[in-house]
Protein backbone atom coordinates (compact mmCIF):
# COMPACT_ATOMS: atom_id res chain seq x y z
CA UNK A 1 61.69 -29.74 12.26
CA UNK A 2 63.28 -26.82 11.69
CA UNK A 3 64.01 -27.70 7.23
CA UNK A 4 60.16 -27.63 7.58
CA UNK A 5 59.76 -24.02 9.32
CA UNK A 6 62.45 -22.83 6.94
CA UNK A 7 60.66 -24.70 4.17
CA UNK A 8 57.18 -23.31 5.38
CA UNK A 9 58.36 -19.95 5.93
CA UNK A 10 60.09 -19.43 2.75
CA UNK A 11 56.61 -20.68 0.99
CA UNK A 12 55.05 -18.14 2.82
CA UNK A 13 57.74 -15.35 2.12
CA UNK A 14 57.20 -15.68 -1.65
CA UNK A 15 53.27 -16.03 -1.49
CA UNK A 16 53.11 -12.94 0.03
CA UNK A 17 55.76 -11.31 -2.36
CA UNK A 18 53.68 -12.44 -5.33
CA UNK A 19 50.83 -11.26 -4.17
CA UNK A 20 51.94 -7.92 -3.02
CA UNK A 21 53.03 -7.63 -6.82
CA UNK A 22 50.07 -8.77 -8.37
CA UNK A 23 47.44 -6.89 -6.43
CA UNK A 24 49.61 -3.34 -7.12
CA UNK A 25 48.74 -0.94 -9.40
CA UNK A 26 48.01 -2.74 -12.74
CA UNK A 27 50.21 -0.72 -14.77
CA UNK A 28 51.93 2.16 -13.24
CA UNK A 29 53.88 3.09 -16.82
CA UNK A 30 50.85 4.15 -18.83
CA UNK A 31 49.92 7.61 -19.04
CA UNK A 32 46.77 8.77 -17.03
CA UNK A 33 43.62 8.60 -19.43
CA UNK A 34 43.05 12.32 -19.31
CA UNK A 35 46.39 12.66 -20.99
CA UNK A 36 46.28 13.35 -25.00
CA UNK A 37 48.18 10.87 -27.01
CA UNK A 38 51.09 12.35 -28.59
CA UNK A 39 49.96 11.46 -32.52
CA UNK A 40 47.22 13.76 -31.72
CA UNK A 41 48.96 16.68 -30.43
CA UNK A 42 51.05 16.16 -33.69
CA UNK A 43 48.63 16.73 -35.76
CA UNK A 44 47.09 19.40 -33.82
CA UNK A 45 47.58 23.29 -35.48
CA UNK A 46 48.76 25.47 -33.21
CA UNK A 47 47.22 28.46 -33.52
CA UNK A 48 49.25 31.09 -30.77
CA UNK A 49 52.31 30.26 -28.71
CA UNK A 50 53.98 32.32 -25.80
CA UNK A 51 57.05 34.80 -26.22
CA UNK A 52 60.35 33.31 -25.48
CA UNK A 53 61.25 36.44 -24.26
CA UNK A 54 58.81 37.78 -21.70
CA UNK A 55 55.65 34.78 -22.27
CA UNK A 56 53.03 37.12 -23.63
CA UNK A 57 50.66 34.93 -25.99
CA UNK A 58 50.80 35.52 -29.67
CA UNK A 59 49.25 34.57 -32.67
CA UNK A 60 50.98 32.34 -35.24
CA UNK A 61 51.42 34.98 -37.50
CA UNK A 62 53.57 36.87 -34.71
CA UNK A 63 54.98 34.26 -33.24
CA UNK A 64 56.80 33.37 -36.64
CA UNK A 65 57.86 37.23 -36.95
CA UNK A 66 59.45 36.99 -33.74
CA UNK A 67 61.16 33.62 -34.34
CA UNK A 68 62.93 35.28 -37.30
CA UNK A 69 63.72 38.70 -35.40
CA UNK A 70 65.71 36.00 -32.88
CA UNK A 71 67.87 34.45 -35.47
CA UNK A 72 69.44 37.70 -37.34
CA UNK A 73 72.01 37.98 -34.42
CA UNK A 74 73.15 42.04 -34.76
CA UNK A 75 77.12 42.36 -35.32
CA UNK A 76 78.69 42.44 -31.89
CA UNK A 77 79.60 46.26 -31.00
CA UNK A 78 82.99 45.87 -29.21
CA UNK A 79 85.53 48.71 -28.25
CA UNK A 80 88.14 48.51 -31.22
CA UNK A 81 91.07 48.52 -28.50
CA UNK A 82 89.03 45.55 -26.71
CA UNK A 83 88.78 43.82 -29.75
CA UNK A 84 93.16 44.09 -30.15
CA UNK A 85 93.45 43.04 -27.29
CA UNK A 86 91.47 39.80 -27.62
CA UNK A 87 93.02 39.58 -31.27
CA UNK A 88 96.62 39.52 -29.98
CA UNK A 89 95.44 37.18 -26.59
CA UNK A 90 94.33 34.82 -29.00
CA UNK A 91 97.90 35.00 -31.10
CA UNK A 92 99.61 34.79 -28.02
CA UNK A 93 97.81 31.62 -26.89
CA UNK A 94 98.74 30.06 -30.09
CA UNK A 95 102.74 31.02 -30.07
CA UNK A 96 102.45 29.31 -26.70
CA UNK A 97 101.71 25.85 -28.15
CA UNK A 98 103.89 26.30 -30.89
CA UNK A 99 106.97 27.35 -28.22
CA UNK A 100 106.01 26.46 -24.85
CA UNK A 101 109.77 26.89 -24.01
CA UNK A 102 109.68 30.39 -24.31
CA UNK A 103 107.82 32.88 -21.36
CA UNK A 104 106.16 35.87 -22.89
């Protein structure tokens, strides 16, 4: 009797599991159907774009200007004595792994 309630109740158990999974959403992966496909935005021109810097729109044309303005990085203007002193850190940190017997 109770093989057969086991039996009966594990039948039941994985009806209602299949079921449960079969009556779901049909495919919860796919993209909504609103959404553009990505080959299309690829091919798409873009025409303006936003500022990485405050997100102002701008044309193309500006947009490309400003992308180049963002690349030339200007020399770094560091105090000269600042500059020593990161110059002789730097020497320092490499006598240190040539002698790390010695404690300067």
């Amino acid at each position: 009797m109770a093989l057969i309630r086991l039996f009966a109740l594990s039948v039941t158990t994985s009806l209602l599991v299949w079921l449960i999974s079969y009556l779901g959403q049909p495919a919860l992966s796919l993209p909504p159907a609103e959404d553009i496909p990505e080959e299309i935005l690829r091919t798409e021109i873009i025409t303006e774009g936003r500022s990485p810097i405050d997100g102002k729109l701008l044309s193309a044309a500006e947009y490309a200007e400003l992308q180049v303005r963002l690349q030339v990085v200007p020399p770094p203007k560091l105090d000269p004595k600042i500059r020593e002193s990161v110059f002789l850190l730097r020497i320092r940190q490499n006598l240190r792994l040539l002698f790390p017997f010695l404690n300067f």
